[in-house]
Protein backbone atom coordinates (compact mmCIF):
# COMPACT_ATOMS: atom_id res chain seq x y z
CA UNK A 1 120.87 76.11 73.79
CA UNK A 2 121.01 79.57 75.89
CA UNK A 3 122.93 80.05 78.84
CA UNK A 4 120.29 81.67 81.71
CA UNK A 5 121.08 85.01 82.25
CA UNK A 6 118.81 85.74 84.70
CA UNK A 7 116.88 88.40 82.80
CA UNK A 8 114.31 86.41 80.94
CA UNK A 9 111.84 88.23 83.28
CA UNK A 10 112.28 91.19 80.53
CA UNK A 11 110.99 88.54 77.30
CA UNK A 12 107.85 89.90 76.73
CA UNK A 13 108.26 93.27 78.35
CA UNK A 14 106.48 96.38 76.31
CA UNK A 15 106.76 99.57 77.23
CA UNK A 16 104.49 102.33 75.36
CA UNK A 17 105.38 105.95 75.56
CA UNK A 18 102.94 108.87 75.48
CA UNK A 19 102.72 109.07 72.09
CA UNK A 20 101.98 105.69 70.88
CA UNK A 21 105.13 104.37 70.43
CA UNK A 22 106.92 101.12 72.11
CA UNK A 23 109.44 98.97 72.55
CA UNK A 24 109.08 95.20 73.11
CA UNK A 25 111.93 92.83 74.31
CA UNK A 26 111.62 89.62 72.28
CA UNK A 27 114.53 87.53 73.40
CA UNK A 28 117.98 87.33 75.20
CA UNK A 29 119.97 85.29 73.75
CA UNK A 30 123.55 83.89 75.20
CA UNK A 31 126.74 84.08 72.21
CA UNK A 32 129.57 81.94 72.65
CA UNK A 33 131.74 84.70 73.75
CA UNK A 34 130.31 85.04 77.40
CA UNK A 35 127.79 88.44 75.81
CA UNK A 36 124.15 88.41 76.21
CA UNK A 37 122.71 90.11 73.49
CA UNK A 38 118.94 91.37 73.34
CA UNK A 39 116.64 91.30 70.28
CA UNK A 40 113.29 93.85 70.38
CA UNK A 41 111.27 95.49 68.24
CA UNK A 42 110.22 99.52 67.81
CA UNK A 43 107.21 100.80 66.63
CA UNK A 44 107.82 104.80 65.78
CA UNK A 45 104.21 106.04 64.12
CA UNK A 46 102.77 104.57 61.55
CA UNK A 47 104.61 101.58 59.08
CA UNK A 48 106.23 98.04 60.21
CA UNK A 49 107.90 97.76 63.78
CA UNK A 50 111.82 97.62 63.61
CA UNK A 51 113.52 94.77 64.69
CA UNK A 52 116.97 95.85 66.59
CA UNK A 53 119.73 93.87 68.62
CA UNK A 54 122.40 95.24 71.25
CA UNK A 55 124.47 93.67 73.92
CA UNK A 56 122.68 93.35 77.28
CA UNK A 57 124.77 96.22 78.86
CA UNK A 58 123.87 98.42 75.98
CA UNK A 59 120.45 97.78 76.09
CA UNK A 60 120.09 97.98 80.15
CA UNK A 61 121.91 101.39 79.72
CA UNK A 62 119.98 102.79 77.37
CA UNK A 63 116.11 101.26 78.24
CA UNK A 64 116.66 99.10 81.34
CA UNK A 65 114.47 102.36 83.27
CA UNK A 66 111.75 101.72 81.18
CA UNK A 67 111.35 98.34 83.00
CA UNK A 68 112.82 98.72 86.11
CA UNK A 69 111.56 96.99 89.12
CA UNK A 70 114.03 97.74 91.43
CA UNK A 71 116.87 96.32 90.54
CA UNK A 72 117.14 93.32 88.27
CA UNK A 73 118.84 89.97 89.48
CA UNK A 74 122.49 89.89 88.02
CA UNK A 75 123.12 87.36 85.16
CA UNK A 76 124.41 83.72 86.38
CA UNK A 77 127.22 82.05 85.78
């Protein structure tokens, strides 16, 4: 069972760059050590998406712009 982390809004989520190229969120998943991580797939030109996992801080740092909508409600306890 997952803990709610108050992002699920982002499951679902693709965001497609000029190019051709996007990023999907598929899920957010809760590990026993209080860390959210976030699985989603890459499609860079032609071949088979890439499947790719980082901790929710990670990924927020490094994507969360893509998706912002103002600002996102903070994980619950």
């Amino acid at each position: 069972m997952n803990k709610p982390s108050g992002y699920e809004k982002f499951i679902g989520l693709r965001h497609t760059f000029a190019d051709g190229d996007w990023l999907e969120v598929q899920h957010i998943k809760w590990r026993g050590d209080e860390d959210f991580l976030v699985g989603f797939l890459v499609q860079q030109g032609p071949g088979i998406p890439r499947k790719l996992v980082l901790s929710l801080q990670e990924f927020l740092g490094t994507y969360g712009h893509l998706f912002d909508e103002g600002e996102p409600p903070m994980p619950r306890e």
